[in-house]
Protein backbone atom coordinates (compact mmCIF):
# COMPACT_ATOMS: atom_id res chain seq x y z
CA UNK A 1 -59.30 44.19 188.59
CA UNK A 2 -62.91 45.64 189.42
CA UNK A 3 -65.63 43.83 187.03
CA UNK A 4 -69.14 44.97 186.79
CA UNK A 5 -71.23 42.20 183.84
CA UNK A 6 -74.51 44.14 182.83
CA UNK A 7 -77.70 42.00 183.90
CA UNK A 8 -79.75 43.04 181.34
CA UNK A 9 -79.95 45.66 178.79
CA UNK A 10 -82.03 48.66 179.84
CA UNK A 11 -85.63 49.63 178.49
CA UNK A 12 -85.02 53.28 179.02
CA UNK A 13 -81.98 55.03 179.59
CA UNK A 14 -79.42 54.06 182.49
CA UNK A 15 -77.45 57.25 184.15
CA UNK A 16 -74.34 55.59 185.80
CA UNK A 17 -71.76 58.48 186.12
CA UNK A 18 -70.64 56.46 189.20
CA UNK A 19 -68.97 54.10 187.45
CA UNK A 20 -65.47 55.35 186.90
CA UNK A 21 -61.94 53.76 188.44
CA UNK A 22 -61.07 56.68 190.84
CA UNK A 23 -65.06 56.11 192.52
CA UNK A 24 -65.53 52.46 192.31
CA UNK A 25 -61.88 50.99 193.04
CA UNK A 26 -61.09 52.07 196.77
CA UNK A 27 -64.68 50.54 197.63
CA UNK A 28 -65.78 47.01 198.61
CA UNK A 29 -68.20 45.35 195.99
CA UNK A 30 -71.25 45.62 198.77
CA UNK A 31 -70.52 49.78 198.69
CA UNK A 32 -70.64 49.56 195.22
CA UNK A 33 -73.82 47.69 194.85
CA UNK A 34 -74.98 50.29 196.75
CA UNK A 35 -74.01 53.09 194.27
CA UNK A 36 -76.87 55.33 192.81
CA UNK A 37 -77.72 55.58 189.42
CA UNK A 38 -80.43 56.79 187.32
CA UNK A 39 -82.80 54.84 185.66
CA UNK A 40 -85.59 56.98 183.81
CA UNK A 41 -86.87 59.38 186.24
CA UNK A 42 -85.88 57.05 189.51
CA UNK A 43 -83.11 56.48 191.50
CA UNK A 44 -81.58 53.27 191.95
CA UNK A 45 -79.34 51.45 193.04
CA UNK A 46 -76.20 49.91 191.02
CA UNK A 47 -76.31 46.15 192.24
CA UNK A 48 -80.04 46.25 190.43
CA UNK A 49 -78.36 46.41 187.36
CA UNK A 50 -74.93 44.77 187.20
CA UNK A 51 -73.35 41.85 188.73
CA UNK A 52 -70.05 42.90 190.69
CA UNK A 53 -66.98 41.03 191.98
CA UNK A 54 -62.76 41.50 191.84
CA UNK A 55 -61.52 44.44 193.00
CA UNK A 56 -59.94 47.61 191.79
CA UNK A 57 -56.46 47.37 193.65
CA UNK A 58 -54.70 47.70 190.34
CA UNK A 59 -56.70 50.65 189.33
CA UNK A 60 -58.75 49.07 186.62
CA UNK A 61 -62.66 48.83 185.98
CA UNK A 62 -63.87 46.19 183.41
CA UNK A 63 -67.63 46.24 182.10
CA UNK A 64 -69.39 43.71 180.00
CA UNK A 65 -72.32 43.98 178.39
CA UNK A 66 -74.36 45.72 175.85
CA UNK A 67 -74.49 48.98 177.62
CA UNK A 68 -75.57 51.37 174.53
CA UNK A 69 -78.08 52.46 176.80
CA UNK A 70 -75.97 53.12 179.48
CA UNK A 71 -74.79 56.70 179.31
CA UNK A 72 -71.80 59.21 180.91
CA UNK A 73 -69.56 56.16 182.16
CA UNK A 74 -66.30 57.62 183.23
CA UNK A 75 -67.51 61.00 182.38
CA UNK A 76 -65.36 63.10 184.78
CA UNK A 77 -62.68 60.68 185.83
CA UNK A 78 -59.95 61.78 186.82
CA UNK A 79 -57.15 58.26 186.91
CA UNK A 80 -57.23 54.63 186.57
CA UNK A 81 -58.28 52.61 183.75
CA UNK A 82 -61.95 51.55 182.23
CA UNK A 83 -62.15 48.96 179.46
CA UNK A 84 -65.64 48.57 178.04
CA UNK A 85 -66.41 45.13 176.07
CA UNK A 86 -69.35 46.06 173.87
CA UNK A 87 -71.35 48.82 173.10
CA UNK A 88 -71.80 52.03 175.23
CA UNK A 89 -73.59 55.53 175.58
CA UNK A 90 -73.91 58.69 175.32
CA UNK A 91 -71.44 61.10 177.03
CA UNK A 92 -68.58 58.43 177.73
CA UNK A 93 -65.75 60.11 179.03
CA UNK A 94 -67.13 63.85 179.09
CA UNK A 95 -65.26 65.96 181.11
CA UNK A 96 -62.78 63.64 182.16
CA UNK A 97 -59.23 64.64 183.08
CA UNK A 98 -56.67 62.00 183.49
CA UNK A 99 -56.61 58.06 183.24
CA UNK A 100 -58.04 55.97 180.03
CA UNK A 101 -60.96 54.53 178.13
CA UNK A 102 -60.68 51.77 176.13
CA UNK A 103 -63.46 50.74 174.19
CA UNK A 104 -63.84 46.98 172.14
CA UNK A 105 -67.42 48.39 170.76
CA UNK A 106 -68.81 51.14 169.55
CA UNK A 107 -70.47 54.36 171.34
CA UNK A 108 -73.05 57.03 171.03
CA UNK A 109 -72.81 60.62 170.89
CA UNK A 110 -70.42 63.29 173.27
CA UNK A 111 -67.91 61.12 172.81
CA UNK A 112 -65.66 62.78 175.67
CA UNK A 113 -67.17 65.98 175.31
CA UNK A 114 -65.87 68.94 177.12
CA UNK A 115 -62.77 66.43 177.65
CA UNK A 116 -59.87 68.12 180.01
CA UNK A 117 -57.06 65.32 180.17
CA UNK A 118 -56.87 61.29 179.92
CA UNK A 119 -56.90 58.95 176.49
CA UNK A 120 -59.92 57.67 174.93
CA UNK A 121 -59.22 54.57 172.42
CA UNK A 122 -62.54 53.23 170.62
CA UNK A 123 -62.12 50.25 168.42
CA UNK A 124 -65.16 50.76 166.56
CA UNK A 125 -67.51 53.76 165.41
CA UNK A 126 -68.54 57.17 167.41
CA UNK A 127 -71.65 58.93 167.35
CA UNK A 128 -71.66 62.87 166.58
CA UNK A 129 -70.30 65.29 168.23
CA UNK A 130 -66.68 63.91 169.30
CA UNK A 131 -64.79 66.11 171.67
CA UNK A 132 -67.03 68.90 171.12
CA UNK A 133 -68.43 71.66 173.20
CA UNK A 134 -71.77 71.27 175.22
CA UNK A 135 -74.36 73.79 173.72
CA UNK A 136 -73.42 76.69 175.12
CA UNK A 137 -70.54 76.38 176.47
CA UNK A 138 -67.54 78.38 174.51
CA UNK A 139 -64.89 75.64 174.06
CA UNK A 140 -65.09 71.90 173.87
CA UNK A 141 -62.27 69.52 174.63
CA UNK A 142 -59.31 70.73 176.06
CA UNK A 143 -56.83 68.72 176.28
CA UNK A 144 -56.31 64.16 176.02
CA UNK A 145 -56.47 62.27 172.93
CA UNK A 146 -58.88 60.52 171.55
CA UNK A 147 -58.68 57.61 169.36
CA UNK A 148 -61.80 56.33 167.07
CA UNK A 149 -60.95 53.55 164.53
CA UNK A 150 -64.07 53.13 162.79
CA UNK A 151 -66.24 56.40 161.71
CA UNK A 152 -67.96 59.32 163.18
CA UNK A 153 -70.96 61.98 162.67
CA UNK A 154 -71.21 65.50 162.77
CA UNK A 155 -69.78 68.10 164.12
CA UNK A 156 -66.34 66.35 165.83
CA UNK A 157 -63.88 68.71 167.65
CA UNK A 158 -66.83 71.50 167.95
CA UNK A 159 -64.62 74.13 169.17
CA UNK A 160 -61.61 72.07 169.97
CA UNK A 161 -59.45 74.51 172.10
CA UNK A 162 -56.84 71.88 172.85
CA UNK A 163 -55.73 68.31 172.36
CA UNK A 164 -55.55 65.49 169.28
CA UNK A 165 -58.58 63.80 167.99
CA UNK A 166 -57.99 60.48 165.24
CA UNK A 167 -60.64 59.52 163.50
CA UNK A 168 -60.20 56.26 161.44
CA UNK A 169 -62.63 56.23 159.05
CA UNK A 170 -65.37 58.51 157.67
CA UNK A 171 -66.76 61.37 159.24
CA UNK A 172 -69.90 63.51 158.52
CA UNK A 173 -70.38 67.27 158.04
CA UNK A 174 -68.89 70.32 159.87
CA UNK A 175 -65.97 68.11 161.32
CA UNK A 176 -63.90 70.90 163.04
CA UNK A 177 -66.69 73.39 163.19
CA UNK A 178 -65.31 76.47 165.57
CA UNK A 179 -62.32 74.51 166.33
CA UNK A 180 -60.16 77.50 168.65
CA UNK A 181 -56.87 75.19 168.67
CA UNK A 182 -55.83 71.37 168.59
CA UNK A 183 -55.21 69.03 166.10
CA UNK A 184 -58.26 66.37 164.16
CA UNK A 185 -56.83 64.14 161.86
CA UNK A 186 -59.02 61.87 159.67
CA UNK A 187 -58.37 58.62 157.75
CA UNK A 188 -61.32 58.31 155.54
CA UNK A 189 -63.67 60.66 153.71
CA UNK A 190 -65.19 63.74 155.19
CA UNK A 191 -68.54 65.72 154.80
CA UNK A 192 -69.38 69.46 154.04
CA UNK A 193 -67.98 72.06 155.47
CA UNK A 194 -64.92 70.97 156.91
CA UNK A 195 -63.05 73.45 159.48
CA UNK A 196 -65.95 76.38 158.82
CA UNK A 197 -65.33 79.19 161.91
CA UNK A 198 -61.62 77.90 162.20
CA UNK A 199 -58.99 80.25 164.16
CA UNK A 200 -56.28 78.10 164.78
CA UNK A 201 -55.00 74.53 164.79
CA UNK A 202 -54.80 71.68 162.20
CA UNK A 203 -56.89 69.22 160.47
CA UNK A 204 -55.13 66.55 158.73
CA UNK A 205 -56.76 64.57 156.23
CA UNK A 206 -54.57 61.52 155.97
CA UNK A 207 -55.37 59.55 153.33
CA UNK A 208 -58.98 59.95 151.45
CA UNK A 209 -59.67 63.40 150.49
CA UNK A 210 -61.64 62.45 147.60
CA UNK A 211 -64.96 64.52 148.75
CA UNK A 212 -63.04 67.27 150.50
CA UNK A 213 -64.25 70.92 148.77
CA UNK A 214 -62.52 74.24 150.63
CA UNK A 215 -64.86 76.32 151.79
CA UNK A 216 -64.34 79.85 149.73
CA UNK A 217 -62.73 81.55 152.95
CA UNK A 218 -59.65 79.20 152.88
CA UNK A 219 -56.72 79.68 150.35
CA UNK A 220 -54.10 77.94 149.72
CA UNK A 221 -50.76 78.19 150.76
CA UNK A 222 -48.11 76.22 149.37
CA UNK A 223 -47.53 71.91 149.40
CA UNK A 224 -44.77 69.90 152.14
CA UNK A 225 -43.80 67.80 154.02
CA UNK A 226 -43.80 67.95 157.74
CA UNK A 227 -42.04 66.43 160.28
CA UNK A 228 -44.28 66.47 162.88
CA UNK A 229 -47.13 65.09 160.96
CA UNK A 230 -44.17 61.71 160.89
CA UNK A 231 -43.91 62.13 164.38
CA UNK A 232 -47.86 61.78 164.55
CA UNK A 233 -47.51 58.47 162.79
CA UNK A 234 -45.01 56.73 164.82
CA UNK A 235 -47.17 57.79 167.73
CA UNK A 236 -50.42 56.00 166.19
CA UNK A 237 -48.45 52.92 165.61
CA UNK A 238 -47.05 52.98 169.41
CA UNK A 239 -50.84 53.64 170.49
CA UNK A 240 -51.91 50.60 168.77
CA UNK A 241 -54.38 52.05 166.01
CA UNK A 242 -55.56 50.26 163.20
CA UNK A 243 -57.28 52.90 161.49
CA UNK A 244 -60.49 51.52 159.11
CA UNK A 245 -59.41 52.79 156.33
CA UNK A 246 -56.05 51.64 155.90
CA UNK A 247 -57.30 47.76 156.89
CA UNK A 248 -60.80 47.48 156.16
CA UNK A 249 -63.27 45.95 158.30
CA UNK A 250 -60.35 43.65 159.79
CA UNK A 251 -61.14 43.17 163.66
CA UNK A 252 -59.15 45.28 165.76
CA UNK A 253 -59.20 43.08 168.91
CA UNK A 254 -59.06 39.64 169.37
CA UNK A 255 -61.12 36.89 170.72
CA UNK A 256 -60.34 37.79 174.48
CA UNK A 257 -60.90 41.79 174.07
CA UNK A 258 -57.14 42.16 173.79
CA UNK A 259 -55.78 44.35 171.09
CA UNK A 260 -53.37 43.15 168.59
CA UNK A 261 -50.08 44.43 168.05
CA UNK A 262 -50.18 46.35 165.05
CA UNK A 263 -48.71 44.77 162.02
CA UNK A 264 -45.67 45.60 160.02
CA UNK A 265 -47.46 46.09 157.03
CA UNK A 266 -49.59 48.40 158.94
CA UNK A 267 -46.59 50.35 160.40
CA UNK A 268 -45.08 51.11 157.07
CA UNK A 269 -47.99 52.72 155.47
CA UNK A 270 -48.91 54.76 158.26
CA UNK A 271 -45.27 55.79 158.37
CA UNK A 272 -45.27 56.57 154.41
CA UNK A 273 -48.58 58.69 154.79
CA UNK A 274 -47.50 61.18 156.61
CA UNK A 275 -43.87 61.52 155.33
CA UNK A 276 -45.77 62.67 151.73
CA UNK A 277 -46.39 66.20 151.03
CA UNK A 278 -49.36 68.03 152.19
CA UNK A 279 -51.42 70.46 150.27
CA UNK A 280 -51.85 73.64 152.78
CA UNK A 281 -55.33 76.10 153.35
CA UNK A 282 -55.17 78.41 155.27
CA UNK A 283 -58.27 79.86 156.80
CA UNK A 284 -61.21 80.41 158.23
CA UNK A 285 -60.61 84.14 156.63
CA UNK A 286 -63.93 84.76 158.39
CA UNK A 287 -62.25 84.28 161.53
CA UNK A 288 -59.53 84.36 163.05
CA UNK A 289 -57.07 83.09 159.82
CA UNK A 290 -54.47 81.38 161.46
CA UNK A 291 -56.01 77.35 161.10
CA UNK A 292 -54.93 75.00 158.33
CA UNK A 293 -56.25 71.88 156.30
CA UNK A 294 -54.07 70.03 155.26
CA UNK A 295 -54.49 67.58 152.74
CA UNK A 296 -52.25 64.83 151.08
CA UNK A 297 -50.94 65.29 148.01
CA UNK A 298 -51.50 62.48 145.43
């Protein structure tokens, strides 16, 4: 594996949108030194920064550090695999379209924005705007998964058009703003406005829907189960996520940045979740009406 060990945390800003498997891994460590970044208003050079050594024959980037300043790494990648032990920026994984992200930290805002393909899994919190559309732009992610154990801000899956989006814990207001198509589905408590502008798709709130008020363009439309909502939980288990608030502030990875396999207990009640009824709305009747929240019964 490729490892890049941050030298020291940024004053201002660090652009690195080099740093990504399918750029970095079929180059020497001396070519990669000699990557460009952007650091303020300058260019310079990658080696100024981090420490480099391995290499990326298996397709794998590592990075250590605190590297919340560091923004849009793997933001357009298209295969291999970046792991990311610590903290990281803004725009991680924007745009990309096949390989994955695995984060044992937590990151900033555009959490893969505009995302096409690929699977983002982020052990701890997520900034605002989570999969959403650039301003601008019509749609925001399009297709991948993303996976955020911990809590998020505003605005996540602005204009989803396609793909699945987990958030474990809380998340703030207008989660599923515009969303066109796709699927959010949300562990812990959410803010106002939930799903406002929605055509189509689903949002799933799992577990806590203790603050969650309709907006007056939704209606209801009837309480069950679903079988693909089941089929949503045996995936989570198989993707190894230990959503916050289900086990608290447990760790999610061990000492060595490894993640743990999920325990039984853990299984079950994500199983038993989603094999409860659901409480259907229907909406945004200001829109396009064919969207739905649904919510678990008690």
């Amino acid at each position: 594996m490729l490892r890049l060990k941050l030298r020291v945390t940024p004053s201002v800003p660090l652009e690195a949108e080099c740093i990504r498997p399918d750029v970095l891994c079929h180059l020497a460590v001396q070519e990669i030194c000699r990557q460009t970044v952007l650091y303020g208003n300058r260019e310079e050079k990658l080696g100024e920064f981090f420490e480099v050594w391995g290499n990326g024959d298996d397709g794998q980037v590592h990075l250590e550090g605190d590297l919340s300043r560091v923004k849009w790494l793997g933001a357009g990648m298209t295969s291999g695999r970046l792991v990311v032990h610590g903290p990281a920026g803004m725009h991680l994984g924007s745009q990309m379209r096949g390989g994955s992200i695995e984060v044992f930290g937590s990151v900033s805002d555009w959490l893969g924005a505009e995302m096409r393909g690929g699977k983002i899994h982020v052990h701890g919190d997520a900034g605002h705007l989570v999969g959403a559309a650039y301003r601008g732009s019509r749609a925001g992610m399009r297709g991948g998964v993303i996976l955020v154990e911990g809590n998020a801000g505003t605005e996540v899956g602005h204009g989803l058009r396609r793909g699945l989006i987990v958030i474990g814990g809380d998340v703030s207001d207008f989660c599923g703003v515009n969303l066109i198509a796709g699927t959010i589905c949300i562990f812990g408590r959410v803010g106002w406005r939930i799903g406002a502008g929605l055509k189509r798709g689903s949002i799933v709130l799992a577990s806590d829907a203790s603050g969650f008020q309709p907006l007056p363009t939704f209606r209801r439309s009837g309480v069950g189960e679903l079988v693909w909502l089941r089929v949503l939980g045996r995936q989570l288990a198989a993707w190894q996520f230990l959503p916050r608030a289900i086990i608290g502030d447990a760790p999610s990875s061990t000492d060595d940045g490894t993640t743990p396999a999920v325990p039984t207990d853990i299984v079950q009640r994500l199983l038993e979740l989603f094999a409860r009824p659901f409480q259907r709305y229907c909406g945004d009747f200001v829109e396009l009406p064919k969207g739905e929240i649904l919510v678990r019964s008690s």
